[in-house]
C-alpha atoms as a PDB file:
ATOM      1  CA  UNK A   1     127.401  47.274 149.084  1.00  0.00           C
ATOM      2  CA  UNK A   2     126.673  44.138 147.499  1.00  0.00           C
ATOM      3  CA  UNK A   3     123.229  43.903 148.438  1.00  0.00           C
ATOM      4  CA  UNK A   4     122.450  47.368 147.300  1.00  0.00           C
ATOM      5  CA  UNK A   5     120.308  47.412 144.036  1.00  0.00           C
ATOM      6  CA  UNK A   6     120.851  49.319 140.803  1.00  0.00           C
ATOM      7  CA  UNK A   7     117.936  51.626 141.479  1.00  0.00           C
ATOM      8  CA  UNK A   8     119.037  52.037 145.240  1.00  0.00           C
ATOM      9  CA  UNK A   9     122.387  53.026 143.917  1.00  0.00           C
ATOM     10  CA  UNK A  10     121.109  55.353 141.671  1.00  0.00           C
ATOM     11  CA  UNK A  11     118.852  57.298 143.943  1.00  0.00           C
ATOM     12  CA  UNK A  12     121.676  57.605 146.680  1.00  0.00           C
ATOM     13  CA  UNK A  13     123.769  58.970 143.809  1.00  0.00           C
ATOM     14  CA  UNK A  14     120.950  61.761 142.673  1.00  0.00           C
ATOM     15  CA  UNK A  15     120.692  62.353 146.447  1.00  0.00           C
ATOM     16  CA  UNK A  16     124.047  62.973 146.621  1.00  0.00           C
ATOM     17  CA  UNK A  17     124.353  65.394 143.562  1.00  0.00           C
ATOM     18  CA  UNK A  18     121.397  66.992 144.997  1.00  0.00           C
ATOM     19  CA  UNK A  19     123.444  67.877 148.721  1.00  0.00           C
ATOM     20  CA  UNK A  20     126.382  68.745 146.318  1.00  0.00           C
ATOM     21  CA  UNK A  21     128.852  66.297 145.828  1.00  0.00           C
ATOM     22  CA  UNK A  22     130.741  67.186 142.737  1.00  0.00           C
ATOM     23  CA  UNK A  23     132.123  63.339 142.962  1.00  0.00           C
ATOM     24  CA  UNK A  24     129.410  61.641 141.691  1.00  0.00           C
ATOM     25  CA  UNK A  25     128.921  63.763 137.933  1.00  0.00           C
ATOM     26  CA  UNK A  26     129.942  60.798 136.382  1.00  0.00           C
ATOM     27  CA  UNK A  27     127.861  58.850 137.516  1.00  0.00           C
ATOM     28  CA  UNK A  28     124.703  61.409 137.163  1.00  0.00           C
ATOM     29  CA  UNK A  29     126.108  61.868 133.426  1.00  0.00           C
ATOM     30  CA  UNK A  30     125.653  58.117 132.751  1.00  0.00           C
ATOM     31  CA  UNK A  31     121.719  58.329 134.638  1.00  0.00           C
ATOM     32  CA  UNK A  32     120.809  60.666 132.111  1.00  0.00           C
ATOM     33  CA  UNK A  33     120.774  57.647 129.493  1.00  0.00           C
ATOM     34  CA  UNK A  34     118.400  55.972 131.907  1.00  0.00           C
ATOM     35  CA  UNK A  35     114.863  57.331 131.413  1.00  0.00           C
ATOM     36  CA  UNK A  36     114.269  56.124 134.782  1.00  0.00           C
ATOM     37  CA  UNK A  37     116.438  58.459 136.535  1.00  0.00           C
ATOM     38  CA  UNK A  38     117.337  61.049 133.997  1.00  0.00           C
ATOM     39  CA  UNK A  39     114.813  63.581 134.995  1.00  0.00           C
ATOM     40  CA  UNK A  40     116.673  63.316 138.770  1.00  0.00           C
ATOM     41  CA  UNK A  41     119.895  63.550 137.562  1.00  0.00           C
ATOM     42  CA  UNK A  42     119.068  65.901 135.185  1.00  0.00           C
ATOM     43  CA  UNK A  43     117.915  68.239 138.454  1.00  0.00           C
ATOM     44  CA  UNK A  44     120.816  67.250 140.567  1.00  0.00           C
ATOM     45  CA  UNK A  45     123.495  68.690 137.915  1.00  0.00           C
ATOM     46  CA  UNK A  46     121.750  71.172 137.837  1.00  0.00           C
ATOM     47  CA  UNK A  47     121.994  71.881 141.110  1.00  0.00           C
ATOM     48  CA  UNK A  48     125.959  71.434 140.593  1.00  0.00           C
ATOM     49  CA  UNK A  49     125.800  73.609 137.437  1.00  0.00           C
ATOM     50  CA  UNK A  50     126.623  71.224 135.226  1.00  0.00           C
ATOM     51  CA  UNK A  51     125.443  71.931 131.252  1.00  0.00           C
ATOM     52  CA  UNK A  52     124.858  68.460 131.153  1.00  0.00           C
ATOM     53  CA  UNK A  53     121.831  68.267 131.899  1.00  0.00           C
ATOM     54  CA  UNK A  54     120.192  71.120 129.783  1.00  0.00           C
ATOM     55  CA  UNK A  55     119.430  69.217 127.067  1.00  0.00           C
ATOM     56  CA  UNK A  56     117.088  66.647 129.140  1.00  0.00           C
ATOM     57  CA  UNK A  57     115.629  69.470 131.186  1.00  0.00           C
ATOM     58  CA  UNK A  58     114.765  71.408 127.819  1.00  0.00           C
ATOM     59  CA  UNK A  59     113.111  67.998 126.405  1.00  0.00           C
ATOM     60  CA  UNK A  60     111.380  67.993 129.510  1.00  0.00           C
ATOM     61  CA  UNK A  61     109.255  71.155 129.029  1.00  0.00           C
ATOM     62  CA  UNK A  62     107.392  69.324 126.624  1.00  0.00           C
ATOM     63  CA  UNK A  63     105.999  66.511 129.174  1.00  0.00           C
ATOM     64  CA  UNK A  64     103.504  68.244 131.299  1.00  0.00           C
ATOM     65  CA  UNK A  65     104.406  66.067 134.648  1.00  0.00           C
ATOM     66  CA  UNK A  66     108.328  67.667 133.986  1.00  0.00           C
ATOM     67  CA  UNK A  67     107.857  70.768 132.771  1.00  0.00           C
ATOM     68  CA  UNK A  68     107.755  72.729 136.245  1.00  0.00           C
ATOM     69  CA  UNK A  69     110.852  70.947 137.827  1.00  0.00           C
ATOM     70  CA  UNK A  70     112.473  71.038 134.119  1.00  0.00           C
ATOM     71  CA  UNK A  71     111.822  75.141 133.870  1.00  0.00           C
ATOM     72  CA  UNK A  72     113.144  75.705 137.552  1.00  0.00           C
ATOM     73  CA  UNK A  73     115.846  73.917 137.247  1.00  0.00           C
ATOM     74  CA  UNK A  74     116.870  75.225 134.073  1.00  0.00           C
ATOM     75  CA  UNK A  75     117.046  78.571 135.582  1.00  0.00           C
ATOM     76  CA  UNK A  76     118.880  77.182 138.842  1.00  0.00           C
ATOM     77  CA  UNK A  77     121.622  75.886 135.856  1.00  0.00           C
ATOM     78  CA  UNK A  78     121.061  79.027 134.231  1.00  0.00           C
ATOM     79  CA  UNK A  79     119.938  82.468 135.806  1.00  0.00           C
ATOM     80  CA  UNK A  80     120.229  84.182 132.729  1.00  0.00           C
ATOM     81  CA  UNK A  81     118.366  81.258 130.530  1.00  0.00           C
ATOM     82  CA  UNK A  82     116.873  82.669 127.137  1.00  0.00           C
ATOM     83  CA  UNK A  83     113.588  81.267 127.432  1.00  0.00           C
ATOM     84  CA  UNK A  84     112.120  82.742 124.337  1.00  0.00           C
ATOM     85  CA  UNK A  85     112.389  79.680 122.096  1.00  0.00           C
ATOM     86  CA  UNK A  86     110.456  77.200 124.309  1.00  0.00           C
ATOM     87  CA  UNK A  87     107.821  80.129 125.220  1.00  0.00           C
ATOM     88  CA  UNK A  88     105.185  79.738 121.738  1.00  0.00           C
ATOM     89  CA  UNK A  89     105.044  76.350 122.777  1.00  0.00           C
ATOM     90  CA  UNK A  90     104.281  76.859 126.528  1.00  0.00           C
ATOM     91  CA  UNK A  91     101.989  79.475 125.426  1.00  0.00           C
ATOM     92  CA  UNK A  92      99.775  76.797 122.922  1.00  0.00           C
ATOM     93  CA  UNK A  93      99.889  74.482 125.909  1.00  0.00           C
ATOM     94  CA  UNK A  94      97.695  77.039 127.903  1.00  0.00           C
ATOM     95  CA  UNK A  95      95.071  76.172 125.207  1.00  0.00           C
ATOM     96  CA  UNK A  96      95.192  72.692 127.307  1.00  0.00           C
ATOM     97  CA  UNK A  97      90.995  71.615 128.331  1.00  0.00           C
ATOM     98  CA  UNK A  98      92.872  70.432 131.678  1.00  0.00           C
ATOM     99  CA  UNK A  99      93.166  73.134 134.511  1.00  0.00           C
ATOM    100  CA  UNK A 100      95.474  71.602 136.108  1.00  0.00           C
ATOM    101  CA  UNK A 101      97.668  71.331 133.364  1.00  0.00           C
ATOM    102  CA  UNK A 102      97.232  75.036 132.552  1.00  0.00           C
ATOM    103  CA  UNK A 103      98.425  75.740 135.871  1.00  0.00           C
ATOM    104  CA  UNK A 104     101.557  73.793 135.532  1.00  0.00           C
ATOM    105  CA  UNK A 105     102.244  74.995 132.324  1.00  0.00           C
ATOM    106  CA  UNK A 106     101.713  79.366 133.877  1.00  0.00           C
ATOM    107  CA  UNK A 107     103.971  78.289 136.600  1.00  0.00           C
ATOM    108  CA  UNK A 108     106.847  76.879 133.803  1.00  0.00           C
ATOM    109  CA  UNK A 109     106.289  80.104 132.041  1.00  0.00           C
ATOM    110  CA  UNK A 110     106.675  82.225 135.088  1.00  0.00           C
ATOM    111  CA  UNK A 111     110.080  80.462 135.900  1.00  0.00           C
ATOM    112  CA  UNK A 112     111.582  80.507 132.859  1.00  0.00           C
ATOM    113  CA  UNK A 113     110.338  84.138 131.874  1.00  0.00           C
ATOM    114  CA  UNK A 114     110.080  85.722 135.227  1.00  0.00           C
ATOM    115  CA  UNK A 115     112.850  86.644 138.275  1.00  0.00           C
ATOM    116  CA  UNK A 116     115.511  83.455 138.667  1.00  0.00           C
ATOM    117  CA  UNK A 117     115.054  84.269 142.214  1.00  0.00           C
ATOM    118  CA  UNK A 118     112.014  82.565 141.886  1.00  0.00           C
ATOM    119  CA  UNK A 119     113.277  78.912 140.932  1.00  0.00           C
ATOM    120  CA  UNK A 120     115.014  79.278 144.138  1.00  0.00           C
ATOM    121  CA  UNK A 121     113.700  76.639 147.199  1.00  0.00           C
ATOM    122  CA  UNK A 122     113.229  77.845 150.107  1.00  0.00           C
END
């Protein structure tokens, strides 16, 4: 374990909070401070229901590279999630020249506003 780096540590953590180990929250709480990793640990307490990390996965909405993994997981934490306060600003970033980005941004609407089945993997 000595030779194992920071980062390596970190990502074996998120991996594990990702397959479900309840054991390493604490550590995923303190990766949230780490804008490195946040967005990953953010997604793997999700995963263990932890409200945690809603208020990095609501920040996230606003970066267009997050916003699709922040919306899904968001409604993995919570099924029920009132998404009506983030929509008026999803809905101006439709006005975006990029297609691509316009995509991303339907898709974040459609998970947030739509079924919570549908932030489910397969």
């Amino acid at each position: 374990q000595a030779k194992t780096s920071p980062d390596d540590r970190a990502r074996a953590t998120i991996a594990l909070g990702l397959a479900g180990r309840t054991d390493v929250t604490p550590d995923l709480h303190q990766l949230l401070q780490d804008p490195r990793f946040n967005a990953f640990a953010a997604h793997a307490l999700a995963t263990l229901k932890d409200p945690a990390a809603k208020p990095i996965l609501v920040e996230h909405l606003a970066i267009p590279s997050l916003r699709v993994d922040a919306a899904r997981s968001l409604r993995v934490l919570e099924p029920t999630f009132d998404a009506t306060p983030h929509l008026a600003d999803l809905v101006a970033a439709l006005g975006s020249l990029k297609d691509t980005e316009q995509v991303q941004v339907a898709e974040a609407i459609l998970l947030l506003a739509g079924e919570s089945s549908w932030s489910e993997r397969p």
